[in-house]
N, C-alpha and C. Protein backbone atom coordinates (compact mmCIF):
# COMPACT_ATOMS: atom_id res chain seq x y z
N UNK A 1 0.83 -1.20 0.00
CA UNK A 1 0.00 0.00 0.00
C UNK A 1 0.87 1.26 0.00
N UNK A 2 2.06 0.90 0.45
CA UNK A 2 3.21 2.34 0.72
C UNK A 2 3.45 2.70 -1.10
N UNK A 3 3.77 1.94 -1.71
CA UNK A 3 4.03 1.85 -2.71
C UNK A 3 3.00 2.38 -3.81
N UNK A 4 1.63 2.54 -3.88
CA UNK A 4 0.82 2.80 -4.13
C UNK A 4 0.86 4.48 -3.95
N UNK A 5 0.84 4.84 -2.46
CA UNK A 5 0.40 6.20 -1.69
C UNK A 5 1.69 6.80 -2.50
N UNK A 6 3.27 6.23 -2.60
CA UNK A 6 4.17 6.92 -3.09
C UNK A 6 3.99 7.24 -4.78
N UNK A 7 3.15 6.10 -5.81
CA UNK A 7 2.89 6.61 -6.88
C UNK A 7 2.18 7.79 -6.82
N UNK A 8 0.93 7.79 -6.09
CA UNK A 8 0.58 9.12 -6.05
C UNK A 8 0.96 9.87 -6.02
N UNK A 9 1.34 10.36 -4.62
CA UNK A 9 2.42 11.72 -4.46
C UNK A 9 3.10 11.85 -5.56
N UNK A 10 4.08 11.41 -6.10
CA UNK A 10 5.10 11.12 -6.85
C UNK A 10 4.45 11.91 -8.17
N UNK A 11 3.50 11.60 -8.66
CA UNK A 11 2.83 11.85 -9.81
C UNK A 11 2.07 12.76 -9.53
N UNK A 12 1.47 13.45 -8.40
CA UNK A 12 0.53 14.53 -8.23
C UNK A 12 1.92 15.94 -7.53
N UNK A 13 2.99 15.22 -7.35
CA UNK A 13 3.67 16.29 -7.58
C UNK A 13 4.38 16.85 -8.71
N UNK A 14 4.63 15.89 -9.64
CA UNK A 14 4.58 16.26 -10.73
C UNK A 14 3.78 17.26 -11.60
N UNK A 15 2.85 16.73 -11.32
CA UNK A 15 1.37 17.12 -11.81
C UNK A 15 1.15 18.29 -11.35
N UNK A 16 1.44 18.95 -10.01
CA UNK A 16 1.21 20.59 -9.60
C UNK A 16 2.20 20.89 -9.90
N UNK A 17 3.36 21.30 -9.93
CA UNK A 17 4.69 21.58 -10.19
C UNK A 17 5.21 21.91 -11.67
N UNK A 18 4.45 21.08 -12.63
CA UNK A 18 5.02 21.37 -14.67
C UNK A 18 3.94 22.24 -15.08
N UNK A 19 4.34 23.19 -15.92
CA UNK A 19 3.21 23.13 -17.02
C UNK A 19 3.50 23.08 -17.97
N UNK A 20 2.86 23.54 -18.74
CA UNK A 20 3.04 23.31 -20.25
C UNK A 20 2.98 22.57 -20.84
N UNK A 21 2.33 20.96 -20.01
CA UNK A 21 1.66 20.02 -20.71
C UNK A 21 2.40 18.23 -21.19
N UNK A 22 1.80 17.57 -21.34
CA UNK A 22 2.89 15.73 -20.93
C UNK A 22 4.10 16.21 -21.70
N UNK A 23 4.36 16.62 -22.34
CA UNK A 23 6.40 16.78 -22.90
C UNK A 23 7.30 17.83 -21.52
N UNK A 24 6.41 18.71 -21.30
CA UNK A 24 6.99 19.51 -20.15
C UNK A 24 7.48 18.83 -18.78
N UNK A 25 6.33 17.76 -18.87
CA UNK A 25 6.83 16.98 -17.98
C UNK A 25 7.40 15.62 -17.89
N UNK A 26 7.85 15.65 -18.78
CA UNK A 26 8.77 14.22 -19.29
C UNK A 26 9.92 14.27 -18.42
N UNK A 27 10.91 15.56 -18.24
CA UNK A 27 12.27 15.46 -17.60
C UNK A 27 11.85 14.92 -16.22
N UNK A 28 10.76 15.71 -15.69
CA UNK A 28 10.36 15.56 -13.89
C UNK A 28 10.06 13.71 -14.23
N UNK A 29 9.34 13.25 -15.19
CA UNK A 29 9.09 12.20 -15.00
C UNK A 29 10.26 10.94 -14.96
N UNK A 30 10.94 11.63 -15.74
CA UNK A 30 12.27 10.25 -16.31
C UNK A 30 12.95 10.70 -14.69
N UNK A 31 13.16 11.90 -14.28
CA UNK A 31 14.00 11.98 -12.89
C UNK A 31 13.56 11.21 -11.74
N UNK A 32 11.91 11.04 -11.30
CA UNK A 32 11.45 10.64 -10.19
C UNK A 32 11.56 8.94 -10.72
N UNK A 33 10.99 8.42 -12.25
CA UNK A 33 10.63 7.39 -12.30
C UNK A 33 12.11 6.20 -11.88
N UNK A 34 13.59 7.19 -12.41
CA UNK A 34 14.49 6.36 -13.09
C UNK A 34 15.85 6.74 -11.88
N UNK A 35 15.77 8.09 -11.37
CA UNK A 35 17.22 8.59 -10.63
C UNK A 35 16.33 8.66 -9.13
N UNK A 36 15.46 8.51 -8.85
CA UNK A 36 14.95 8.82 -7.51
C UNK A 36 14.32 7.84 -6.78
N UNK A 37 13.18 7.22 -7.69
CA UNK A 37 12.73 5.80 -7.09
C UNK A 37 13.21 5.01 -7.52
N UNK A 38 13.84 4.86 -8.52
CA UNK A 38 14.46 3.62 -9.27
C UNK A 38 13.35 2.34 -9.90
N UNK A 39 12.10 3.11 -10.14
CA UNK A 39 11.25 2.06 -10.64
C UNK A 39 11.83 1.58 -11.79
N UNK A 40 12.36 2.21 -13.22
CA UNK A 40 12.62 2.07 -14.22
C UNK A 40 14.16 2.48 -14.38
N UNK A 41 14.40 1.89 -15.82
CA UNK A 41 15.91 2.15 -15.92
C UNK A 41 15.75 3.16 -17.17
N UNK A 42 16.42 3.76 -17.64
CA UNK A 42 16.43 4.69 -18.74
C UNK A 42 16.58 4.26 -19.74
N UNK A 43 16.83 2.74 -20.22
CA UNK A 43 16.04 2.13 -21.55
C UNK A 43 14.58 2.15 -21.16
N UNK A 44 14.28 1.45 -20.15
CA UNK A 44 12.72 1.11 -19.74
C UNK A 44 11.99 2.41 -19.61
N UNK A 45 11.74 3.66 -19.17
CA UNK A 45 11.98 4.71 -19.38
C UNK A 45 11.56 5.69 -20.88
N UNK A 46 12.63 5.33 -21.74
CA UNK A 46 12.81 5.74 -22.93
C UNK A 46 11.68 4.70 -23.80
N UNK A 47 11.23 3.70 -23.27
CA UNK A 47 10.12 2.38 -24.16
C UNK A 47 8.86 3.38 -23.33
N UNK A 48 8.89 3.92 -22.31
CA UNK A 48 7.93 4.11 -22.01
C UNK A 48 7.44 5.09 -22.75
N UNK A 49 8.13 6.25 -22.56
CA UNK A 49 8.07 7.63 -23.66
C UNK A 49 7.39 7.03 -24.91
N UNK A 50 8.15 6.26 -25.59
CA UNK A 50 7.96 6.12 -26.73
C UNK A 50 6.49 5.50 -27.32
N UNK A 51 6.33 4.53 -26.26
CA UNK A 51 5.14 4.20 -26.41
C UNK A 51 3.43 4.72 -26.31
N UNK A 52 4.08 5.81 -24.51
CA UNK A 52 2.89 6.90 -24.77
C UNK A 52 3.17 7.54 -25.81
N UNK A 53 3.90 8.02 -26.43
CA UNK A 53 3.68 9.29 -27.29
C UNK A 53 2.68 8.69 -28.37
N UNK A 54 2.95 6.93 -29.26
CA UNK A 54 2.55 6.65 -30.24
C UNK A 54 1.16 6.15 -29.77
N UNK A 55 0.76 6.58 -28.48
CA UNK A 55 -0.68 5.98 -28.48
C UNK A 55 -1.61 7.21 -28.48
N UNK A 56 -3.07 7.05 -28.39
CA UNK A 56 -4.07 8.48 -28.22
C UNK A 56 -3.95 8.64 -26.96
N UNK A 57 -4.01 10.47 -26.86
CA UNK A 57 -4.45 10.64 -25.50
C UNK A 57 -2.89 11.47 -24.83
N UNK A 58 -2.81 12.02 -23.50
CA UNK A 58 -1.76 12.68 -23.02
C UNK A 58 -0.40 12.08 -22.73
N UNK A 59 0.83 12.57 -22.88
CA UNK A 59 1.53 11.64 -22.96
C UNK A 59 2.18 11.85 -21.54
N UNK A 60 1.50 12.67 -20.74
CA UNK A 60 2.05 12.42 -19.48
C UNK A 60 1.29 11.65 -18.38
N UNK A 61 -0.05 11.64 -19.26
CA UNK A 61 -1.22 10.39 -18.53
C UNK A 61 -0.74 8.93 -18.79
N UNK A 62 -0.34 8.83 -19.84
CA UNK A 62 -0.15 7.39 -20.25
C UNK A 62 1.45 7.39 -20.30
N UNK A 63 2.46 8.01 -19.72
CA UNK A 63 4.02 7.55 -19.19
C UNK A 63 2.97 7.15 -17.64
N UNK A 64 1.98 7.65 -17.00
CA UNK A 64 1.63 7.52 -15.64
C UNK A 64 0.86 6.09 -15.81
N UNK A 65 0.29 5.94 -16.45
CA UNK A 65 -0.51 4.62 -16.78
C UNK A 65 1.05 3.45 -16.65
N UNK A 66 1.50 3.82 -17.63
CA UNK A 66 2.70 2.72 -17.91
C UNK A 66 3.63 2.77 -16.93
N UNK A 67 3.97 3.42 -16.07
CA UNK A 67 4.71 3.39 -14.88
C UNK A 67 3.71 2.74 -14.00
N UNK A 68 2.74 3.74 -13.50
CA UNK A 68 1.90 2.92 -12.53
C UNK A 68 1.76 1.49 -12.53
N UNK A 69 1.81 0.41 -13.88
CA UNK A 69 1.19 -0.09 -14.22
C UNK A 69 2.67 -1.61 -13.79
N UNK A 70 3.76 -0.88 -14.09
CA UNK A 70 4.85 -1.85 -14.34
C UNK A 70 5.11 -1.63 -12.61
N UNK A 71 4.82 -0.59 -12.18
CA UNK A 71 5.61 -0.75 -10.72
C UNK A 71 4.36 -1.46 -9.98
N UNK A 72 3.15 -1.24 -9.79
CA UNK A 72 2.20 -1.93 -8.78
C UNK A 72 1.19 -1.96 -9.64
N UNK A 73 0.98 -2.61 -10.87
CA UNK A 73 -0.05 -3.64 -11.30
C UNK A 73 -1.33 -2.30 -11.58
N UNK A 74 -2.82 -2.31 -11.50
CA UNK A 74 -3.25 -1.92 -12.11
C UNK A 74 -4.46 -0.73 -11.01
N UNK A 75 -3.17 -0.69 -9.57
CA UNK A 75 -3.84 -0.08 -8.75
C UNK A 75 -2.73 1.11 -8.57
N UNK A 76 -1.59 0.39 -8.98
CA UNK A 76 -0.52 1.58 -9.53
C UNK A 76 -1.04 2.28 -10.62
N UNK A 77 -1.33 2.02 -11.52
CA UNK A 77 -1.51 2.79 -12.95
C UNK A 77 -2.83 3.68 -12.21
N UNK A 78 -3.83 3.28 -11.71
CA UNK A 78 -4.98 4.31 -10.90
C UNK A 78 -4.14 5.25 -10.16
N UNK A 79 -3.15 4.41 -9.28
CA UNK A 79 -2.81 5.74 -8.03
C UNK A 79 -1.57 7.10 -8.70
N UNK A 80 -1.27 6.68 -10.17
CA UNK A 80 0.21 7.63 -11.00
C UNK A 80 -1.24 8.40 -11.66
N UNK A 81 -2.47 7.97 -12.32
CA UNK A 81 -3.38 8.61 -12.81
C UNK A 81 -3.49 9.88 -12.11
N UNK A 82 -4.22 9.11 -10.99
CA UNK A 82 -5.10 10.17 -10.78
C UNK A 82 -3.88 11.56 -9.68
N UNK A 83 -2.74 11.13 -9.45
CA UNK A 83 -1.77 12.04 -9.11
C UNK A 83 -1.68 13.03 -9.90
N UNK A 84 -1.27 12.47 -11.24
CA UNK A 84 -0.52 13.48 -12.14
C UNK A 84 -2.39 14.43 -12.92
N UNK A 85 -3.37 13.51 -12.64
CA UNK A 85 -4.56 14.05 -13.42
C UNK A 85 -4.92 15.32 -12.45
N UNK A 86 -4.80 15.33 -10.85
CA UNK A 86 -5.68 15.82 -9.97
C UNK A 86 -5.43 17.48 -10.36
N UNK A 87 -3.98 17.62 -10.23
CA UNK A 87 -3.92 19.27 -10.25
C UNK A 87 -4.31 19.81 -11.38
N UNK A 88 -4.35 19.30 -12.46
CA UNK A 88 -5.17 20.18 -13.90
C UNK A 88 -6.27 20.26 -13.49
N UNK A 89 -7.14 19.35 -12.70
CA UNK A 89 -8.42 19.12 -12.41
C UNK A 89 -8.71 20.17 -11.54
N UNK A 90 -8.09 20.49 -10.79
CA UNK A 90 -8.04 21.21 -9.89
C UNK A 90 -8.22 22.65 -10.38
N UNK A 91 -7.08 22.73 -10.98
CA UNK A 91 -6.87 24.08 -11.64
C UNK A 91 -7.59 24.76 -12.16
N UNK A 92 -8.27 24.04 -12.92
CA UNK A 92 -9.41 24.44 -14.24
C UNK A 92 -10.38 24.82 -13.53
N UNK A 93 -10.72 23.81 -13.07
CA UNK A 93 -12.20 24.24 -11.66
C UNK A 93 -11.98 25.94 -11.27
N UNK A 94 -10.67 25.67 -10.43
CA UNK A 94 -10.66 27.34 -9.78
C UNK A 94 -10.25 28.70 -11.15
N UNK A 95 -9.86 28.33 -12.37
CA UNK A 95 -9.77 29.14 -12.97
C UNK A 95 -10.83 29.04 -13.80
N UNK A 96 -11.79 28.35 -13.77
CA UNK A 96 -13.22 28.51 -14.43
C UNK A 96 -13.78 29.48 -13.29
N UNK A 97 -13.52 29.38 -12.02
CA UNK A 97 -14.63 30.04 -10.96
C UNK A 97 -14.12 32.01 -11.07
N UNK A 98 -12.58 31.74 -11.45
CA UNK A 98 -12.37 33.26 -11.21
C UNK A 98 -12.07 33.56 -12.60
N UNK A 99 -12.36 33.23 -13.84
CA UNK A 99 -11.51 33.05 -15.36
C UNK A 99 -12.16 34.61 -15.52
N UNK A 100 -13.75 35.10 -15.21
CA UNK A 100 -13.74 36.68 -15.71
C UNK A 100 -12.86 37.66 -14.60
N UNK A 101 -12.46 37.44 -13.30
CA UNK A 101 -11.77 38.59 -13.10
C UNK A 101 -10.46 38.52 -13.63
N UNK A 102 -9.87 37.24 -13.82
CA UNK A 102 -8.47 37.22 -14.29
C UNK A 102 -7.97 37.25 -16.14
N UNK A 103 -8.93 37.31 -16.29
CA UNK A 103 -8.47 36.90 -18.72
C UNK A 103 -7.89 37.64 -18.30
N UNK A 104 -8.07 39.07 -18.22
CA UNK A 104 -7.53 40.37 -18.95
C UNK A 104 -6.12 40.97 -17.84
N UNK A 105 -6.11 40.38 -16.80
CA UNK A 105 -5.35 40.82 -15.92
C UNK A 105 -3.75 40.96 -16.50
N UNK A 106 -3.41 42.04 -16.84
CA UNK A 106 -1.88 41.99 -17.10
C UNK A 106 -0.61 41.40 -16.14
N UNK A 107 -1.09 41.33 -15.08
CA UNK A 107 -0.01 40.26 -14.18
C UNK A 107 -0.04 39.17 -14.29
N UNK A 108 -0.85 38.10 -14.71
CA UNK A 108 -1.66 36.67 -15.03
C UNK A 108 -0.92 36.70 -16.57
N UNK A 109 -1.48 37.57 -17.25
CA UNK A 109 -1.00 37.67 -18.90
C UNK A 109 0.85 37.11 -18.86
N UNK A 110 1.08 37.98 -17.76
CA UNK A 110 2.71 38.38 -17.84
C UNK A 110 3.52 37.03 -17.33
N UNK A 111 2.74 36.29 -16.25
CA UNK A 111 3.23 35.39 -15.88
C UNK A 111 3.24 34.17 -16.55
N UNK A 112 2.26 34.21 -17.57
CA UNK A 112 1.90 33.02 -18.41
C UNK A 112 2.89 33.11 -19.56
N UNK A 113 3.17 34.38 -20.02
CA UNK A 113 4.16 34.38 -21.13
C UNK A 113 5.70 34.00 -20.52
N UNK A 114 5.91 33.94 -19.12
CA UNK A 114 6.73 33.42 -18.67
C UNK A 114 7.19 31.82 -18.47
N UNK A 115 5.61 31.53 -17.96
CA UNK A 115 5.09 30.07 -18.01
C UNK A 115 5.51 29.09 -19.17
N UNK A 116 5.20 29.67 -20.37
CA UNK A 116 5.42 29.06 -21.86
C UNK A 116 6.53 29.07 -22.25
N UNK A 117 7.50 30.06 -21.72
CA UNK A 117 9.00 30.37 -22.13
C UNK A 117 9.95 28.90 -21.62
N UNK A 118 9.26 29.07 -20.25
CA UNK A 118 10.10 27.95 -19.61
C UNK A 118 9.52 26.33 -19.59
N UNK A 119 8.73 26.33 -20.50
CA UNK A 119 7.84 25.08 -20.56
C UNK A 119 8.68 24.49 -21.94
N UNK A 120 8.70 25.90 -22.89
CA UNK A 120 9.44 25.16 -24.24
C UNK A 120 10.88 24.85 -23.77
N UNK A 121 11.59 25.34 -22.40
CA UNK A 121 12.98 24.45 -21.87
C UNK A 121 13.01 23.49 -21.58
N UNK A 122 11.67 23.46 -20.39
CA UNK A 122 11.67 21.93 -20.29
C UNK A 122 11.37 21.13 -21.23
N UNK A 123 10.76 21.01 -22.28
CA UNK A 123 10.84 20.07 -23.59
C UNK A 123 12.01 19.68 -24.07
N UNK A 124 12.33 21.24 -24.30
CA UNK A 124 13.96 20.98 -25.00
C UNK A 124 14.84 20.12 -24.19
N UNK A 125 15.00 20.24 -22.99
CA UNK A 125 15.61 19.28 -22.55
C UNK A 125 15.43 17.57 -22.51
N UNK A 126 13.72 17.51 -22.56
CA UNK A 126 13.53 16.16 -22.63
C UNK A 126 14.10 15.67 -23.61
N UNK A 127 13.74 16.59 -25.24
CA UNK A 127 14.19 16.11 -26.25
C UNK A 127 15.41 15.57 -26.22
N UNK A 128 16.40 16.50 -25.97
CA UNK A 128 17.78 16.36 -25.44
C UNK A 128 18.18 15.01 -24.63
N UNK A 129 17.51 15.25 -23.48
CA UNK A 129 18.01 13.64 -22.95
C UNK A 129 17.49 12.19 -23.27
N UNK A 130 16.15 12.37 -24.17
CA UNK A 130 15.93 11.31 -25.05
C UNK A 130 16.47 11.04 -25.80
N UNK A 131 17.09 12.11 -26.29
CA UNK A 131 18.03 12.41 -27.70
C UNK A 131 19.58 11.34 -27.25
N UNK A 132 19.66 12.00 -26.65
CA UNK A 132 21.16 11.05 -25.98
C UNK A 132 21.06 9.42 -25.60
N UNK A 133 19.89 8.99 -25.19
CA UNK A 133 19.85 7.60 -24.77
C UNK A 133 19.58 7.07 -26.01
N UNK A 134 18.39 7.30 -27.36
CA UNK A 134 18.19 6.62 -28.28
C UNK A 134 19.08 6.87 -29.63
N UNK A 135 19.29 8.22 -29.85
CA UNK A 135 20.62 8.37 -31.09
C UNK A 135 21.40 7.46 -31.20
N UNK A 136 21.85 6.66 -31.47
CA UNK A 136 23.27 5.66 -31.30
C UNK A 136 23.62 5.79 -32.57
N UNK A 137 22.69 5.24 -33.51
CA UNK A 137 22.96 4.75 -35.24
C UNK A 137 22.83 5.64 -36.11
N UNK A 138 23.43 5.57 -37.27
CA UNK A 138 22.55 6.10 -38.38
C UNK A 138 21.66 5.97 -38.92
N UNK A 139 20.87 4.36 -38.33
CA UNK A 139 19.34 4.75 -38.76
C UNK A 139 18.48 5.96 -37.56
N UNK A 140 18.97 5.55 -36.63
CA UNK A 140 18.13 6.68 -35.44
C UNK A 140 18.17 7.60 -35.79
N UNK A 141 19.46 8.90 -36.42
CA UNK A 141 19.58 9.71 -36.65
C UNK A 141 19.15 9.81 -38.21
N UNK A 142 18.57 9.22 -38.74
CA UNK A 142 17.81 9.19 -40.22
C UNK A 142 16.55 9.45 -40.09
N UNK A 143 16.32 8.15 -39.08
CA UNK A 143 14.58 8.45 -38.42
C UNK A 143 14.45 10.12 -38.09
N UNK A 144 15.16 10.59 -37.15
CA UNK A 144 15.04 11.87 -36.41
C UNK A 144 14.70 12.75 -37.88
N UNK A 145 15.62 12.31 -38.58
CA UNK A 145 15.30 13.84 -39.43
C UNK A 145 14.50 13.58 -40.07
N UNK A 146 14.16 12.70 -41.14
CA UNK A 146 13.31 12.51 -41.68
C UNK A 146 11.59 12.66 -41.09
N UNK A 147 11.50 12.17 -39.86
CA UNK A 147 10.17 12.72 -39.00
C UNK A 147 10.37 13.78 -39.10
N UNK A 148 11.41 14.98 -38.82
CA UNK A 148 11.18 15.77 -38.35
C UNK A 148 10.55 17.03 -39.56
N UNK A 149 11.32 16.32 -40.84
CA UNK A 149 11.04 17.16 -41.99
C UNK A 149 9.49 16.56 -42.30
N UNK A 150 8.86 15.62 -42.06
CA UNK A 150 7.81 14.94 -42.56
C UNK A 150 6.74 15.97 -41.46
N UNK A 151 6.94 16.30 -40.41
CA UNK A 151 6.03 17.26 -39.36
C UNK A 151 6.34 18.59 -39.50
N UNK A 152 7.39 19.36 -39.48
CA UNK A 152 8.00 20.48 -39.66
C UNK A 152 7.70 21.12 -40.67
N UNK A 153 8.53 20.24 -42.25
CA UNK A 153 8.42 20.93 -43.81
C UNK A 153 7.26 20.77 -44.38
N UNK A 154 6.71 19.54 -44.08
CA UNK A 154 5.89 18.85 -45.22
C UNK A 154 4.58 18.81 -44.31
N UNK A 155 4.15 19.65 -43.01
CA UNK A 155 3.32 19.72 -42.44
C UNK A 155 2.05 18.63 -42.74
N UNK A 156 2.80 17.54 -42.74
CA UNK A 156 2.22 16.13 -42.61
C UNK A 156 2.03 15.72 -41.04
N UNK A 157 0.46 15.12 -40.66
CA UNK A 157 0.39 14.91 -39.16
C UNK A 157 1.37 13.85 -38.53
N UNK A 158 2.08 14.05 -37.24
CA UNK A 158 2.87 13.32 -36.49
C UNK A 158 2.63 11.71 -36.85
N UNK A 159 1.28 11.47 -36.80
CA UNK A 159 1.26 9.83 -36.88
C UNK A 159 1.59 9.56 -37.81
N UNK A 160 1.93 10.01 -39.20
CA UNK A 160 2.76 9.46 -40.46
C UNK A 160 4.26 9.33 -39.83
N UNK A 161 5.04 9.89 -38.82
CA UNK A 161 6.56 10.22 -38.51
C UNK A 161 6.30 8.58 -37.94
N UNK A 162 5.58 8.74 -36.77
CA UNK A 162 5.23 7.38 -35.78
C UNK A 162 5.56 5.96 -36.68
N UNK A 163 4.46 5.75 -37.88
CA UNK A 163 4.27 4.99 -38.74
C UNK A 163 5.71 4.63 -39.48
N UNK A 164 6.23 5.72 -39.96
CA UNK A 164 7.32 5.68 -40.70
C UNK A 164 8.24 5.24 -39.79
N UNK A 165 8.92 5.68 -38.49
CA UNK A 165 9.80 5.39 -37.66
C UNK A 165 9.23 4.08 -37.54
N UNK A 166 8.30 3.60 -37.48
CA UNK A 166 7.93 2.08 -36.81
C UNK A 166 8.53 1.26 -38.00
N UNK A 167 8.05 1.33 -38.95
CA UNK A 167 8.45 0.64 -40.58
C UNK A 167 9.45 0.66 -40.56
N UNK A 168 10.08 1.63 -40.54
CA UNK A 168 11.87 1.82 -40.88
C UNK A 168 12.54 1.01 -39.76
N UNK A 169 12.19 1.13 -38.26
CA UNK A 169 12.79 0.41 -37.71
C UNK A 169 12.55 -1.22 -37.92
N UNK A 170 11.48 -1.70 -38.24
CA UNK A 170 10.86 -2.78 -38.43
C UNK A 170 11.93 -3.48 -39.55
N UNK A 171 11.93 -2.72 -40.68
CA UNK A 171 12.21 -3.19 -42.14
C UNK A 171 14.10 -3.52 -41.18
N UNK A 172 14.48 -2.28 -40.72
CA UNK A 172 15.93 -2.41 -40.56
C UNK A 172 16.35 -3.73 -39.42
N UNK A 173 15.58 -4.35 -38.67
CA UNK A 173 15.50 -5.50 -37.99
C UNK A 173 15.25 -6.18 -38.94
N UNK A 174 14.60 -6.32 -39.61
CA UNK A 174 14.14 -7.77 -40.21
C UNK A 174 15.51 -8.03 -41.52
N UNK A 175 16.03 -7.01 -41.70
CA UNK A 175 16.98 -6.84 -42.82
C UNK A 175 18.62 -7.58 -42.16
N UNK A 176 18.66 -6.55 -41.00
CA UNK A 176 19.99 -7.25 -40.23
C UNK A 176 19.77 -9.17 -39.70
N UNK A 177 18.47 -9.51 -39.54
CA UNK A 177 17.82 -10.71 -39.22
C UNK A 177 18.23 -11.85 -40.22
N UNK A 178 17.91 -10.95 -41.23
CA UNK A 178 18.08 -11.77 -42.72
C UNK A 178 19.73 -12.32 -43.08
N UNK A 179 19.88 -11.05 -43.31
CA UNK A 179 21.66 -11.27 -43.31
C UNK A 179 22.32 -11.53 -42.45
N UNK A 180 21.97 -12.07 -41.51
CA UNK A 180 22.62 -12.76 -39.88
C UNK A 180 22.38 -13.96 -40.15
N UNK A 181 21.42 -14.41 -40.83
CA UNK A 181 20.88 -16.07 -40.43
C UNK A 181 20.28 -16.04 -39.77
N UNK A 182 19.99 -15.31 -38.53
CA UNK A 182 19.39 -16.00 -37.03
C UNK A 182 17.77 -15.95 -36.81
N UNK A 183 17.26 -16.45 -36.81
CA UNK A 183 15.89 -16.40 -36.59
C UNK A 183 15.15 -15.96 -35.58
């Protein structure tokens, strides 16, 4: 049950603490999941990322699903939920109750353009330290760009990058498979 009460916390501090939404909070997540509790290792970690991102839905709900889920079964994945879910929940409520005295407020305005500044760091960094654990090859670094020009240039939706990275990695296993012999 300790184990449980600590997903929570764990994830509802997360959850009050980021904004800017599941990539913002990827670094807080890989830190508590991998350097602090030691649930996961930073391959396990990096499968997790990868997997929320390619599914529907938030990708900091479903790294919480998939953590919850690998560390205490399926009362873990409830107790990382509803941690990391509570404070948006929260939030919205009280900024629905006061949202007309505050839209227009230039101190609120000012702090939010602050908010977003440091939200696109924390990304950048996730990118960054994802970047470092999965880069190894020149197919990884083929994948990278090629998604990135397929979302970026060719303002084609993300799930074609997903698709394509899946294929490419797929085709490039089954290719080294082939020419190995090994089954």
């Amino acid at each position: 049950m300790k184990l449980i009460w600590d997903l929570f916390f764990t994830f509802l501090k997360i959850g009050s603490f980021t904004f800017g939404g599941g990539l913002a909070m990827l670094p807080l997540i890989r830190k508590a999941a991998v350097e602090e509790k030691g649930w996961m290792t930073e391959d396990e970690i990096t499968d997790c990322f990868a997997i929320g991102q390619s599914l529907p839905g938030v990708l900091a709900i479903n790294s919480a699903i998939y953590i919850g889920n690998r560390t205490k079964g399926i009362l873990g994945s409830i107790a990382a939920t509803l941690g990391v879910i509570l404070p948006a929940f929260v939030s919205i409520v009280v900024i629905l109750l006061f949202l007309g005295k505050i839209e227009n407020n230039l101190y609120v305005l000012g702090a939010f353009e602050g908010i977003k500044a440091a939200s696109a760091a924390l990304i950048s960094v996730a990118a960054y330290k994802m970047g470092k654990q999965i880069l190894k090859g020149k197919l990884e670094f083929f994948i990278v760009i090629v998604a990135f020009a397929i979302i970026v240039f060719a303002a084609i939706s993300a799930i074609w990058a997903i698709v394509f990275g899946g294929l490419a990695g797929l085709s490039a296993y089954l290719y080294r498979r082939k020419k190995g012999g090994t089954s």
